[in-house]
Protein backbone atom coordinates (compact mmCIF):
# COMPACT_ATOMS: atom_id res chain seq x y z
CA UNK A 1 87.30 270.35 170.58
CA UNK A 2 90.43 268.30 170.61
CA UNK A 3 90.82 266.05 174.15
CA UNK A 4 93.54 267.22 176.48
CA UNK A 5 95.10 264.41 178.91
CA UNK A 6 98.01 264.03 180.98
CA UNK A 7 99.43 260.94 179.30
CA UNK A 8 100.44 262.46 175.67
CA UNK A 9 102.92 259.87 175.17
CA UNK A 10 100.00 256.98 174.94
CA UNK A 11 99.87 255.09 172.02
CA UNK A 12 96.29 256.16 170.47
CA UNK A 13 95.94 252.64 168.71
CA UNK A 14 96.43 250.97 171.89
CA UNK A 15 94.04 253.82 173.93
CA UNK A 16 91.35 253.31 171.15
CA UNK A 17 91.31 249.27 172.23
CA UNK A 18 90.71 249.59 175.65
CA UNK A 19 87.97 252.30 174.47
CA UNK A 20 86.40 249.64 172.16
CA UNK A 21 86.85 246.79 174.68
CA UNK A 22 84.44 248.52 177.35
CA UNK A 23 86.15 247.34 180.34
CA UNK A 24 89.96 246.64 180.79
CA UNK A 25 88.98 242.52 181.92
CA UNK A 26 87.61 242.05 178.23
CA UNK A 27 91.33 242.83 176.81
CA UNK A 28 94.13 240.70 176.86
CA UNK A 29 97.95 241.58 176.56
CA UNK A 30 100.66 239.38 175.43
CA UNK A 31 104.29 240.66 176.06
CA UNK A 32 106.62 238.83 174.42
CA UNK A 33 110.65 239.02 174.98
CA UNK A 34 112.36 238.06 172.08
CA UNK A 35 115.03 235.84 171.70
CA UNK A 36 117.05 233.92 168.70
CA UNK A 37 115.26 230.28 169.98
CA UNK A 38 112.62 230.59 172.44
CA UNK A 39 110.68 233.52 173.16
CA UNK A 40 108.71 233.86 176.69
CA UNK A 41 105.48 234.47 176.17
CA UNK A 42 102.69 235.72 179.15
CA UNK A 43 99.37 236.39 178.96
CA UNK A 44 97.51 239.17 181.15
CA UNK A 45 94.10 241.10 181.27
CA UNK A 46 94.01 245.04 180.90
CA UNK A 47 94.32 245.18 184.78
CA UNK A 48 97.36 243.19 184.85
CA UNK A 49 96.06 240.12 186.31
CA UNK A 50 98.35 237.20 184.81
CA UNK A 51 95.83 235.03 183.37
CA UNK A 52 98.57 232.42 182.17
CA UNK A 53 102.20 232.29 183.68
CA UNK A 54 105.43 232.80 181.40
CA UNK A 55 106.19 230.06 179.05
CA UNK A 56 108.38 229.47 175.84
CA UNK A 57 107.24 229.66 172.33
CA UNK A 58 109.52 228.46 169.43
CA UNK A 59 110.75 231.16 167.03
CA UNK A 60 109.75 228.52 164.33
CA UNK A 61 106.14 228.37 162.01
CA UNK A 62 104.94 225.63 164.38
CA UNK A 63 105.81 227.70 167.60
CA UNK A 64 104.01 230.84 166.08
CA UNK A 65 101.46 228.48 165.34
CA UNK A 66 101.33 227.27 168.66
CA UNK A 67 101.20 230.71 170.31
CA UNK A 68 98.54 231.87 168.43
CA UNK A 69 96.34 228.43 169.07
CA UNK A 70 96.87 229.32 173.35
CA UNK A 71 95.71 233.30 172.73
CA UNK A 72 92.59 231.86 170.89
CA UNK A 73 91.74 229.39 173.35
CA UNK A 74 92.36 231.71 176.15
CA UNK A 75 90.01 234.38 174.31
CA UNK A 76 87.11 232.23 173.81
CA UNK A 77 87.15 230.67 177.49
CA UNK A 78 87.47 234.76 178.94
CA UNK A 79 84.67 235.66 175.86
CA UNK A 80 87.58 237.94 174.53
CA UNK A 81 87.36 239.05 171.32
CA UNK A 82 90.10 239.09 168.51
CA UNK A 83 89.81 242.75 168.07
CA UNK A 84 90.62 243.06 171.90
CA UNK A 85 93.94 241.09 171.77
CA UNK A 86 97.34 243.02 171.33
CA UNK A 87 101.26 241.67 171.29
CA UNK A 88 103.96 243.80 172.55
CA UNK A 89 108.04 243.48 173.19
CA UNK A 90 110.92 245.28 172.50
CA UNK A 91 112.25 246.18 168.97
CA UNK A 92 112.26 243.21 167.53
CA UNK A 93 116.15 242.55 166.32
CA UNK A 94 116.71 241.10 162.67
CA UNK A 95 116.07 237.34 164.25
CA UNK A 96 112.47 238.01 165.60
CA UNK A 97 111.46 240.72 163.22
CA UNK A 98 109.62 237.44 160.88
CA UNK A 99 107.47 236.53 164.47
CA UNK A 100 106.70 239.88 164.72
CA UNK A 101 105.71 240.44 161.22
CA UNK A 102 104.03 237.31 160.61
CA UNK A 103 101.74 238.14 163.75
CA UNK A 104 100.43 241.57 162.05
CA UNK A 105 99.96 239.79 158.45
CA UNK A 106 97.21 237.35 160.62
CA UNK A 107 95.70 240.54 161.93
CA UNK A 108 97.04 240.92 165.42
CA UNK A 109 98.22 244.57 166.24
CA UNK A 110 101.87 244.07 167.73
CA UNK A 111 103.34 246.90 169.30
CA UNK A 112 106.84 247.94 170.27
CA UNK A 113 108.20 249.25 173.66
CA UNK A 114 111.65 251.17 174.33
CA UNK A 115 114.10 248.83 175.78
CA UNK A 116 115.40 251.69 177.88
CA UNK A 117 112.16 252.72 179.66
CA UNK A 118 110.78 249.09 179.83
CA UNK A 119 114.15 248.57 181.67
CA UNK A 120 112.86 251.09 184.75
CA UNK A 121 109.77 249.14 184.72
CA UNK A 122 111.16 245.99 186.18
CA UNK A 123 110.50 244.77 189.57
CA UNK A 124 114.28 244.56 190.11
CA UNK A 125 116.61 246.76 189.03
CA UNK A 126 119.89 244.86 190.18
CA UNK A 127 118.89 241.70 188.40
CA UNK A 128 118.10 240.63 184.82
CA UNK A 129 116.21 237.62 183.46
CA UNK A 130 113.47 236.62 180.85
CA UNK A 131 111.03 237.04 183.23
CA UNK A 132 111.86 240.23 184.57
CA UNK A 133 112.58 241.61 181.51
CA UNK A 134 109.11 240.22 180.45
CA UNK A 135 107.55 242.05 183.63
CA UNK A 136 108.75 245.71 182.28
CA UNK A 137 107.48 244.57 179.01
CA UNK A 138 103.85 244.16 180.24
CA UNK A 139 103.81 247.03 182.30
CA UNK A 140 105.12 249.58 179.85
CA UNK A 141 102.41 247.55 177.52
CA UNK A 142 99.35 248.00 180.03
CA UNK A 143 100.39 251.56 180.53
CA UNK A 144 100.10 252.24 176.64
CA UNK A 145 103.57 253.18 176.41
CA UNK A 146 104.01 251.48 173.16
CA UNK A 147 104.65 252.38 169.42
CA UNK A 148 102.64 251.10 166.81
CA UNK A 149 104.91 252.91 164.54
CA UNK A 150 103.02 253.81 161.00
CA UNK A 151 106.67 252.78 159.15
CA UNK A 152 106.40 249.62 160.32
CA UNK A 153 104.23 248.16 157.83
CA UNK A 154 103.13 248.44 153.91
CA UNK A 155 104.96 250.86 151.46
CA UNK A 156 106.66 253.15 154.08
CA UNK A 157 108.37 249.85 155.32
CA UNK A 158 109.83 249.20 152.02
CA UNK A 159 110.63 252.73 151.99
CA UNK A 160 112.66 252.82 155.53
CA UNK A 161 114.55 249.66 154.09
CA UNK A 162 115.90 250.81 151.10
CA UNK A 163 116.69 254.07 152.70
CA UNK A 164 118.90 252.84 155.71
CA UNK A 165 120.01 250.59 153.33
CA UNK A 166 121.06 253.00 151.30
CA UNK A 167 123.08 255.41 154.36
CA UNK A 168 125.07 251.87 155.14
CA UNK A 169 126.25 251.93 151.64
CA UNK A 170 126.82 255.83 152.04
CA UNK A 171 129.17 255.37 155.26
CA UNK A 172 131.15 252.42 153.25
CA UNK A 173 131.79 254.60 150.36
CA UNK A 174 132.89 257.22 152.85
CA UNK A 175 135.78 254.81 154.97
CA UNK A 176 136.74 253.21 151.67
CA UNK A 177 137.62 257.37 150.05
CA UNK A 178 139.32 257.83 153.66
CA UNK A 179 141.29 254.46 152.69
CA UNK A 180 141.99 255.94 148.81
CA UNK A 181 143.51 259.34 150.44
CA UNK A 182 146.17 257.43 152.91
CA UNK A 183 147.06 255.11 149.77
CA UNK A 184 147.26 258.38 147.50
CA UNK A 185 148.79 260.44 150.27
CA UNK A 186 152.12 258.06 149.66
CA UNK A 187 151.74 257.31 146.02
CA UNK A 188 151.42 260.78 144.94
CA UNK A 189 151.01 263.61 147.63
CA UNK A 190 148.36 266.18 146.89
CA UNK A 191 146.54 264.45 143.85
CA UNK A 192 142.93 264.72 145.57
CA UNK A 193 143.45 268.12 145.98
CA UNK A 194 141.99 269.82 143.18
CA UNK A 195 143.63 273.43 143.64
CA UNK A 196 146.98 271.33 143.15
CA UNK A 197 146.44 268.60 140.89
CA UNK A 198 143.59 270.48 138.88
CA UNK A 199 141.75 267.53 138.92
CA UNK A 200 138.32 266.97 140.53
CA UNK A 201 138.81 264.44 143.36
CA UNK A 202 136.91 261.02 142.62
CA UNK A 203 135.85 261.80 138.95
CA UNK A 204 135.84 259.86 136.30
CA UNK A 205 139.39 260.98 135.15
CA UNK A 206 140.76 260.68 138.56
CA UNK A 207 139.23 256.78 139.35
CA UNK A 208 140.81 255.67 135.90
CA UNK A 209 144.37 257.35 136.36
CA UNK A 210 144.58 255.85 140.33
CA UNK A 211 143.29 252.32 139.38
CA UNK A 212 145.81 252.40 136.61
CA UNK A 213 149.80 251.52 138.13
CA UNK A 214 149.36 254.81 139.72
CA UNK A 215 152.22 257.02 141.02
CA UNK A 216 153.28 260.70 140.69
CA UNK A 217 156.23 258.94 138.60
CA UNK A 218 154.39 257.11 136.09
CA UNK A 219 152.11 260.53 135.19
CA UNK A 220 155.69 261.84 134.81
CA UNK A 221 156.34 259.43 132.18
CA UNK A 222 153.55 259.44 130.45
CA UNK A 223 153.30 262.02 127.15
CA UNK A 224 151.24 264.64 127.50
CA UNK A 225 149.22 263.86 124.68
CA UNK A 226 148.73 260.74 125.87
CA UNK A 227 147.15 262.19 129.58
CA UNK A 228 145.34 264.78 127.42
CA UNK A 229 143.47 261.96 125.57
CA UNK A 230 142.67 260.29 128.90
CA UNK A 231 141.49 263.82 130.72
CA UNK A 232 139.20 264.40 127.26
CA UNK A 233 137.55 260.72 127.19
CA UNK A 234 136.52 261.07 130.91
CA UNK A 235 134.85 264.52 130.67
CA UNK A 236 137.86 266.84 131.87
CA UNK A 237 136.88 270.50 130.84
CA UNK A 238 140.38 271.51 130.20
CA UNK A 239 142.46 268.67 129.71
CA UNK A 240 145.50 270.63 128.49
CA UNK A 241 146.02 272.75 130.50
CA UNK A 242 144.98 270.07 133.70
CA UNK A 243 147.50 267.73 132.07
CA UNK A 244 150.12 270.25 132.11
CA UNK A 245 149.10 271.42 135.54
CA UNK A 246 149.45 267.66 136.71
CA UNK A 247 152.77 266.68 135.51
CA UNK A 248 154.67 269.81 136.66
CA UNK A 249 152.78 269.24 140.19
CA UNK A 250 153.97 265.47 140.03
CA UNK A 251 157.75 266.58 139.18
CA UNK A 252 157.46 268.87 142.85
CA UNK A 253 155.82 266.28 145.09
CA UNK A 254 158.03 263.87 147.59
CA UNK A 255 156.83 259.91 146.73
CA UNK A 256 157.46 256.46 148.33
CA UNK A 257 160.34 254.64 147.25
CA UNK A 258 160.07 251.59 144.51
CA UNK A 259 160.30 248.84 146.30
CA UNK A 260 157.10 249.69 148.13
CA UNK A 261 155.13 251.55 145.11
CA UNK A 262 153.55 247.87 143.65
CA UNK A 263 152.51 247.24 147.18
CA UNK A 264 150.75 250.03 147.45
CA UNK A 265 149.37 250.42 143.87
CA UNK A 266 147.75 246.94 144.23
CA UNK A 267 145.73 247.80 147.35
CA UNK A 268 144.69 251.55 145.87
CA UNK A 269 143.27 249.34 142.51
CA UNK A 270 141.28 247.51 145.26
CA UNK A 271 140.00 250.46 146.87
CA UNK A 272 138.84 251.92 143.69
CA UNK A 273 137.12 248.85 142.31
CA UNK A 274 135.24 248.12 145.47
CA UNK A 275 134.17 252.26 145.34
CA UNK A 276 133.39 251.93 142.06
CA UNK A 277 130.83 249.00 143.00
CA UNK A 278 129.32 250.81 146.07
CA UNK A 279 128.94 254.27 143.62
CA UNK A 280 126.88 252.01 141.29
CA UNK A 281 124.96 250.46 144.04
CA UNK A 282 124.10 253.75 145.12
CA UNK A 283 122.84 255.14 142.13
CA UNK A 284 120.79 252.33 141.89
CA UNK A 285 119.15 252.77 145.30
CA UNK A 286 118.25 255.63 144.52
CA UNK A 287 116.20 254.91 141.43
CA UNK A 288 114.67 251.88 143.89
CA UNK A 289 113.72 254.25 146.25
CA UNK A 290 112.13 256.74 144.26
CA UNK A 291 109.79 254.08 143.25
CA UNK A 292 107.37 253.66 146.69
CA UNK A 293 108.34 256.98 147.37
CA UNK A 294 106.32 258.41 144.39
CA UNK A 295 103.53 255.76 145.98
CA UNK A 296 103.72 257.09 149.51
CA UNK A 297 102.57 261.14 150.52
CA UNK A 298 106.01 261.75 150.91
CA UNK A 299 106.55 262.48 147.35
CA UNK A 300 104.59 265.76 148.27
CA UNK A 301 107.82 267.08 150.08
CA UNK A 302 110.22 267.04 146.52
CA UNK A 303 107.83 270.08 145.53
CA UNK A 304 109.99 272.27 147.94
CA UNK A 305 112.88 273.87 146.19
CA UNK A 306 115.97 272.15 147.67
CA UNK A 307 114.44 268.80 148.67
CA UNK A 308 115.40 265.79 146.65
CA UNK A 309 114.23 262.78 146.28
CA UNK A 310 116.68 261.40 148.78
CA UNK A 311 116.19 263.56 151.90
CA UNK A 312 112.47 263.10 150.82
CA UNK A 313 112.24 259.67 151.58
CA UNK A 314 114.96 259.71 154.63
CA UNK A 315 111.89 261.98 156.37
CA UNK A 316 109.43 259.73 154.91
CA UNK A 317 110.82 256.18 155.99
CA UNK A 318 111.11 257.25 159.44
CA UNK A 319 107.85 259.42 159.29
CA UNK A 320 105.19 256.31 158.04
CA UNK A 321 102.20 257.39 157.17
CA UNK A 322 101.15 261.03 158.23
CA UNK A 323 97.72 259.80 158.94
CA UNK A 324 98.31 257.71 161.66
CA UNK A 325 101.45 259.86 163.38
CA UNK A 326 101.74 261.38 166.30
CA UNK A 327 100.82 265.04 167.00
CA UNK A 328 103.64 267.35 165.88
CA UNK A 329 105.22 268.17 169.38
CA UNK A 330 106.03 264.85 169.66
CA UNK A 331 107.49 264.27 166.02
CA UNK A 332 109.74 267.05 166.97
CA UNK A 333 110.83 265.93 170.12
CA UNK A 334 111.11 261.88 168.34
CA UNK A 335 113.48 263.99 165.76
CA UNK A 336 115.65 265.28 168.20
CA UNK A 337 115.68 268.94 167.27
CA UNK A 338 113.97 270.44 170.69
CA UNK A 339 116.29 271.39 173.17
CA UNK A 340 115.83 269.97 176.85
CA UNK A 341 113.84 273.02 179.06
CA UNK A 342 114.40 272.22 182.96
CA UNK A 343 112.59 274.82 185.61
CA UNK A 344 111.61 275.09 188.75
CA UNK A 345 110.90 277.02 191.96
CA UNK A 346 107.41 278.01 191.10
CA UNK A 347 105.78 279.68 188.20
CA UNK A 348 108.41 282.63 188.49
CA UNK A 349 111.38 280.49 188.78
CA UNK A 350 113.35 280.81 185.80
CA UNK A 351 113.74 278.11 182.77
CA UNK A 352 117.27 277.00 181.54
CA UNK A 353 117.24 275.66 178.23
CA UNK A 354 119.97 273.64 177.28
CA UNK A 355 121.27 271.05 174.48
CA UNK A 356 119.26 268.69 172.76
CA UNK A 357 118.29 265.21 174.15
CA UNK A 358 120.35 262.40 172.59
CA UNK A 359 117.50 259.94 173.16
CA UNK A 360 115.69 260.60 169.27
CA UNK A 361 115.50 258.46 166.05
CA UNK A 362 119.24 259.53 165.00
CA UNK A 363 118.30 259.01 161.29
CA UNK A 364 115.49 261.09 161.27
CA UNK A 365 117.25 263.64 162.94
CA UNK A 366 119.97 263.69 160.31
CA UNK A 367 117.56 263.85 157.11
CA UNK A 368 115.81 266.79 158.87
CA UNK A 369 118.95 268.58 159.66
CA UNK A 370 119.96 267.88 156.29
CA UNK A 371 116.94 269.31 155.02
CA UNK A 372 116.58 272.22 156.87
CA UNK A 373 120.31 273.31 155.54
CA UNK A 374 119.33 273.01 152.06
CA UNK A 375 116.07 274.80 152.25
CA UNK A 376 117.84 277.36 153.99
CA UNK A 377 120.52 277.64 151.17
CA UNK A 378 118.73 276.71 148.20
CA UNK A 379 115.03 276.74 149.14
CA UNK A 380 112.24 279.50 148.26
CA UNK A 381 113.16 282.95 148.98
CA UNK A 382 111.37 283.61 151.97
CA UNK A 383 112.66 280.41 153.52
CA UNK A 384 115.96 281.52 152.89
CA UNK A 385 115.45 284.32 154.04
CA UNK A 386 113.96 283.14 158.01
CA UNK A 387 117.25 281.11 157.76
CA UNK A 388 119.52 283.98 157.80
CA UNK A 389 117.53 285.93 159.95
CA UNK A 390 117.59 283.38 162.65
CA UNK A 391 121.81 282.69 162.43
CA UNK A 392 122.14 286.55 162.57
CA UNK A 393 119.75 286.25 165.55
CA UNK A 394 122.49 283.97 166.68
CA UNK A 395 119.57 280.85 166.70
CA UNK A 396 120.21 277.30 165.86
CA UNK A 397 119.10 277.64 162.63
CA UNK A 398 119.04 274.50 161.27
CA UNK A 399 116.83 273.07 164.58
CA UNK A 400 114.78 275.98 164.09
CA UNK A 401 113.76 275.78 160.20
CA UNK A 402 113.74 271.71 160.90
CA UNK A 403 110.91 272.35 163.18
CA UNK A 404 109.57 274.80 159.92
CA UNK A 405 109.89 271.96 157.97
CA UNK A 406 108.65 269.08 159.60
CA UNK A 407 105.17 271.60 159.74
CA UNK A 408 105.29 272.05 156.37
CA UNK A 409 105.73 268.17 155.56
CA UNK A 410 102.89 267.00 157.79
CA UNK A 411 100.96 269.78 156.31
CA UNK A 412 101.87 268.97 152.62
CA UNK A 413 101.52 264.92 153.05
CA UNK A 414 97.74 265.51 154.71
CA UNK A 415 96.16 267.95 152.72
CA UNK A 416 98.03 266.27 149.18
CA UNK A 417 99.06 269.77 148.06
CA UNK A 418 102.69 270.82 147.21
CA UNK A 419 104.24 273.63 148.74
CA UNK A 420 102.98 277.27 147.92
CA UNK A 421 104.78 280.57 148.87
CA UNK A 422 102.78 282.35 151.69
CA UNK A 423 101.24 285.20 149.39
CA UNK A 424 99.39 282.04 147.34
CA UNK A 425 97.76 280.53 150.02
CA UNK A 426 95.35 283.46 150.80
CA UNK A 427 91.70 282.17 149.41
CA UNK A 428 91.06 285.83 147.35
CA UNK A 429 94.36 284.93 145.10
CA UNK A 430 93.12 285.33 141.97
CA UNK A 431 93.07 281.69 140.23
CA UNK A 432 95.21 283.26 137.18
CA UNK A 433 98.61 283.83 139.77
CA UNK A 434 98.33 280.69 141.48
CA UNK A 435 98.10 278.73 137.80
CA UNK A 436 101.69 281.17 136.33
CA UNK A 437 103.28 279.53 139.65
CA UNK A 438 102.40 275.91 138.96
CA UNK A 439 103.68 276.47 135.57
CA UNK A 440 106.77 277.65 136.89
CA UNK A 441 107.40 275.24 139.51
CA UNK A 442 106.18 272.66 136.95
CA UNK A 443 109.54 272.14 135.09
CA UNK A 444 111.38 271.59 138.40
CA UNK A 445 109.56 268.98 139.90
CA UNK A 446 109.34 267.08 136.66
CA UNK A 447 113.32 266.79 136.46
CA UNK A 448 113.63 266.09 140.06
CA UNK A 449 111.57 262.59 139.27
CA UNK A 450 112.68 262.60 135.57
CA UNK A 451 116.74 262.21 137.17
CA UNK A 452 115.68 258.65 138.64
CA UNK A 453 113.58 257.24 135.86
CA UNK A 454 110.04 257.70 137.80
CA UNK A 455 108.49 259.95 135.62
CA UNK A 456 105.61 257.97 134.76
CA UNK A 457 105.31 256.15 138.58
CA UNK A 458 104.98 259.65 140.28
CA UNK A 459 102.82 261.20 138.19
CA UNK A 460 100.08 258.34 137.73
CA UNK A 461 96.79 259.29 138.53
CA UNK A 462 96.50 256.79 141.67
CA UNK A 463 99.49 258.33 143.32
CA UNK A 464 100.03 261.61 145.05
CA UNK A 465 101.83 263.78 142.44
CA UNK A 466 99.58 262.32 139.58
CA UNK A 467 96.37 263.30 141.22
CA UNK A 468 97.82 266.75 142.21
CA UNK A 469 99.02 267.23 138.32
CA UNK A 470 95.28 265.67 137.28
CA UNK A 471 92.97 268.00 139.83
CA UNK A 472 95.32 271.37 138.86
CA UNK A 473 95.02 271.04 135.39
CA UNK A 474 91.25 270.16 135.48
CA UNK A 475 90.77 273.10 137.93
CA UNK A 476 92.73 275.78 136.26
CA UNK A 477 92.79 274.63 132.82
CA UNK A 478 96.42 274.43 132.42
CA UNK A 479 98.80 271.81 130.36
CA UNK A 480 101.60 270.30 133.06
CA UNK A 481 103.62 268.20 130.65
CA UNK A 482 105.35 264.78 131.28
């Protein structure tokens, strides 16, 4: 029977310690506030007894060195063992992320407190120091209110960098098209507007005719076979009739006088080469990124229809390792798509639900979101079909089949199984239906990792997909080709 306790929000790796330790005087906690130069440093028993007072540690080799020289010596004079010994502070920023790190390669478990709620710990609220600061730090610490996220580490932490990585590079692409449409809005008015221009905004045909002296003038003056030519090299469908399209819109349209055309021409050839170069860098990423995906039990989730490899990994990176998460309530709530409840006045007073909390892991959040809308548009039928019923039921439907999903993904990445319509679940399914649906869905998850060149990387047999492929056709004596 599963344990119920009052403190859900513990962290279980830090609970399990003080379980192994036997007694709360055989464990010691270090809280650490980071800083760019010297970190303070304190050392304190499970009771919170300060066994040694603040002090500074270099953010250096020799000052990790150092620190890790005083928490042995302190262990072996208390008879504390290694195992008993944790590190905690808040996120680390990109300057002590390397302490941090280089502490968990040596063995230590280093946990992570939220800067907001260590903040309400402090002794003083008016006031701010190290040392205060360092005081919240312990106590959130000693009360186990600390993350040892799963994402922090291995794989999933290559994952989570390439994938914000990759959302940076998204939101530049984005500003530098808003830049491209105020350029284009003078140069030639209505050109990124496909119902006018007939041209598909940003495609190949339209980067090479605005990086080349563009103007609603010079596509006046040039022939028409000459723009047909250009339309039909970069994969136009029609580019006669688009060509004729866009030179009687370009005789209609209102333009910038001469003197500042060149200007302006210059800086648009800018803005096309540098989105150009983040496009590239994209595409890239995402071939990067499908590589520890297919590694990780995420690659499980790209077996629903209408999940890619990218929102994949987005849940994924921020997700770590489904074995050692959190229980699903609180993945939900850490996702930000469970709206706030607030009642009172007894167990008859009524609840008031309102909006969601704006304290949640923001990119999480979005990849779910994003999920849920595309399983609800593109996904299996019957998925589709509890997303309409709940807008017609005037729901949130997009928080309500992101909670769906996130069940299904923790579901999926633990049992190793890829998803399987409701009526295939049931044990008396004859073996023969179950095999005609992998065989459909077969063709479908191939291209999905055939699209980034991991083909052979997800389907090995030491990774997820490959040892679902191997154990299906073994068991059901079917032929899922590469």
């Amino acid at each position: 029977m599963k344990k119920r306790t009052i403190y859900a929000n513990q962290s279980q790796e830090l609970l399990g310690l003080f379980e192994q330790a036997g007694s709360s005087a055989k464990v010691m906690c270090v809280p650490i506030d980071y800083a760019k130069k010297d970190h303070v440093v304190m050392f304190c028993n499970g009771y919170g007894d300060i066994v040694r007072k603040p002090f500074s540690v270099k953010n250096s080799p020799e000052g990790l060195k150092y620190l890790i020289d005083q928490v042995t010596r302190s262990c072996r004079h208390r008879r504390i063992r290694k195992e008993n010994v944790f590190f905690g502070g808040e996120d680390a920023n990109s300057y002590a992320e390397n302490f941090a790190n280089a502490l968990r390669s040596k063995g230590w478990l280093v946990a992570h407190v939220n800067a907001h709620d260590a903040k309400k710990q402090r002794q003083n609220l008016q006031a701010s120091t190290d040392r205060l600061d360092l005081m919240g730090i312990a106590t959130m610490l000693l009360n186990r209110r600390a993350n040892c996220s799963p994402a922090q580490t291995g794989i999933y932490r290559n994952l989570r960098t390439l994938v914000r990585h990759r959302k940076k590079l998204v939101v530049m692409k984005t500003e530098v098209r808003n830049r491209v449409h105020s350029v284009v809005d003078r140069l030639f008015p209505g050109f990124l507007n496909e119902k006018k221009s007939g041209i598909t905004p940003f495609s190949n045909s339209s980067l090479y005719l605005m990086e080349n002296s563009f103007s609603a003038q010079q596509i006046r003056r040039r022939r028409r076979s000459t723009l047909c030519n250009i339309l039909k090299r970069y994969g136009t469908a029609d580019p006669e009739a688009t060509a004729a399209k866009l030179r009687t819109y370009a005789a209609q349209v209102l333009t910038t006088q001469n003197q500042y055309a060149a200007t302006l021409q210059l800086s648009l050839a800018h803005h096309i080469k540098l989105y150009r170069c983040l496009l590239d860098n994209t595409e890239q990423l995402e071939k990067e990124i499908a590589l520890p995906l297919a590694q990780s039990q995420g690659a499980l989730l790209t077996s629903i229809k209408g999940i890619g490899i990218v929102l994949a990994a987005g849940v994924t990176a921020e997700i770590g390792s489904p074995f050692e998460q959190r229980p699903l309530n609180n993945l939900t709530s850490y996702s930000g798509i469970i709206p706030r409840v607030k009642q009172s006045g007894g167990p008859n007073g009524q609840a008031h639900t309102g909006r969601v909390s704006k304290r949640c892991n923001r990119l999480l959040k979005d990849s779910v979101v994003q999920s849920a809308f595309h399983i609800g548009h593109f996904g299996p039928k019957e998925l589709v079909g509890d997303y309409k019923r709940r807008k017609a039921a005037g729901q949130h439907a997009d928080f309500g089949m992101g909670r769906r999903f996130l069940r299904m993904a923790m579901s999926l990445m633990k049992t190793s199984q890829i998803y399987l319509p409701p009526h295939l679940r049931n044990n008396q399914v004859r073996a023969q239906e179950r095999a005609g649906y992998y065989l459909a869905a077969w063709p479908q998850l191939r291209d999905k990792w055939h699209k980034v060149d991991a083909l052979k990387v997800a389907f090995a047999k030491h990774n997820p997909l490959g040892q679902w492929r191997y154990s299906v056709q073994e068991l059901y004596g079917i032929k899922l080709k590469l």
